[in-house]
Protein backbone atom coordinates (compact mmCIF):
# COMPACT_ATOMS: atom_id res chain seq x y z
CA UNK A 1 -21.89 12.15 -14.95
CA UNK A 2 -22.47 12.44 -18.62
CA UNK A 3 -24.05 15.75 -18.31
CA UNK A 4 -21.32 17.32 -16.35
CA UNK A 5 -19.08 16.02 -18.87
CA UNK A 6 -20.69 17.57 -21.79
CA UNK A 7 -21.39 21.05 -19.75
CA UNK A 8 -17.24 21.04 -19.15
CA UNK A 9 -16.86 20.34 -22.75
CA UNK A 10 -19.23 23.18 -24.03
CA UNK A 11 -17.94 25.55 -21.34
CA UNK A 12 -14.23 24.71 -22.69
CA UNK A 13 -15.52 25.35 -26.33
CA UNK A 14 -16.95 28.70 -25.37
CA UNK A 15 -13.76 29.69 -23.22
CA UNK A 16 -11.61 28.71 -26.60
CA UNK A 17 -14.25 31.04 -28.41
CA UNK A 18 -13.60 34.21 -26.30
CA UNK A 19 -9.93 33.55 -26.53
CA UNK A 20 -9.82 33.75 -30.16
CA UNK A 21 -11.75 36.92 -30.22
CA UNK A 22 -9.42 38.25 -27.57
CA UNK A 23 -6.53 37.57 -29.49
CA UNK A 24 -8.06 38.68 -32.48
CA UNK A 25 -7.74 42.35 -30.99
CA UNK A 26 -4.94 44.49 -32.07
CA UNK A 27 -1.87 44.12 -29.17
CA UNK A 28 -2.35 47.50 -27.87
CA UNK A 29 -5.95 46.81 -27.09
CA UNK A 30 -5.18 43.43 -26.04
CA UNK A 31 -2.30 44.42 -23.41
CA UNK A 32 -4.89 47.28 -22.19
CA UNK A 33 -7.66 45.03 -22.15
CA UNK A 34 -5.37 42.40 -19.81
CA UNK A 35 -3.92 44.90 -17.34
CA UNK A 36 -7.49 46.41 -16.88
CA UNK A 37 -9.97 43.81 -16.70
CA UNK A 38 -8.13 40.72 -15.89
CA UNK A 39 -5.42 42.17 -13.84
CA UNK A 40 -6.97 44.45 -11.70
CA UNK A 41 -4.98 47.29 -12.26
CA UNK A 42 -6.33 50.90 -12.35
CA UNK A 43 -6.63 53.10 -15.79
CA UNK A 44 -3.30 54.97 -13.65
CA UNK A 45 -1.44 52.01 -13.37
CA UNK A 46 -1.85 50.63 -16.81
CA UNK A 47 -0.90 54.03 -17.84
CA UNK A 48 2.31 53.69 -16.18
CA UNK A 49 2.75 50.32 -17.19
CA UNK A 50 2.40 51.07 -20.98
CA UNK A 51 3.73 54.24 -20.74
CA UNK A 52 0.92 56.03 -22.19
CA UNK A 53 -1.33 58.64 -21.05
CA UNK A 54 -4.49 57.87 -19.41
CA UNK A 55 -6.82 58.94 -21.69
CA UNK A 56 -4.85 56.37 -23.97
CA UNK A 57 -5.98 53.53 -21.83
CA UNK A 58 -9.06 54.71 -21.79
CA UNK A 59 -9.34 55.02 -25.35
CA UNK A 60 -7.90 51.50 -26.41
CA UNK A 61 -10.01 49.59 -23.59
CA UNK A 62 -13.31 51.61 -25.34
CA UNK A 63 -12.23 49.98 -28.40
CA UNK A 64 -11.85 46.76 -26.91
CA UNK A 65 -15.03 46.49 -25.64
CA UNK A 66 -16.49 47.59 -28.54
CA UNK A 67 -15.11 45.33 -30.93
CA UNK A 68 -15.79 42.38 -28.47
CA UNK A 69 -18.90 43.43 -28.45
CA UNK A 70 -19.41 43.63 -32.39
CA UNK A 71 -17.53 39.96 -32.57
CA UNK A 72 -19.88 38.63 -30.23
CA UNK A 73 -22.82 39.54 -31.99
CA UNK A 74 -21.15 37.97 -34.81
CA UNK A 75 -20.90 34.44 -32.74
CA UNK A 76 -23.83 34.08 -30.60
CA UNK A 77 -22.72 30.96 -29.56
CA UNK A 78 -20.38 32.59 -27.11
């Protein structure tokens, strides 16, 4: 029991890690990144949602990814 304990704990921990990196993200990336990846939507409908063209979308969630990417290697812990 202790083990799945600790593996909650660390997976917690590691959840609270990719959070603050997320929110570390300037908003526009941030909205584009959560209408994209975590809500499902297309680049089209996140377009339409924000308002923006899609090669906007496109743009911003590149630059997401990218800085995620750069933070992560930062923090391999995550």
């Amino acid at each position: 029991p202790g083990d799945g304990v600790a593996g909650r704990l660390g997976s917690e921990a590691g959840m609270g890690a990719v959070l603050a990196q997320v929110e570390s993200l300037p908003p526009r990336e941030r909205d584009v990144l959560g209408l994209v990846v975590w809500g499902g939507l297309s680049y089209e409908q996140a377009a339409a949602a924000l308002d923006v063209p899609v090669g906007t979308v496109r743009s911003r969630l590149s630059r997401a990814r990218a800085r995620l990417t750069d933070l992560t290697q930062e923090t391999p812990d995550v």
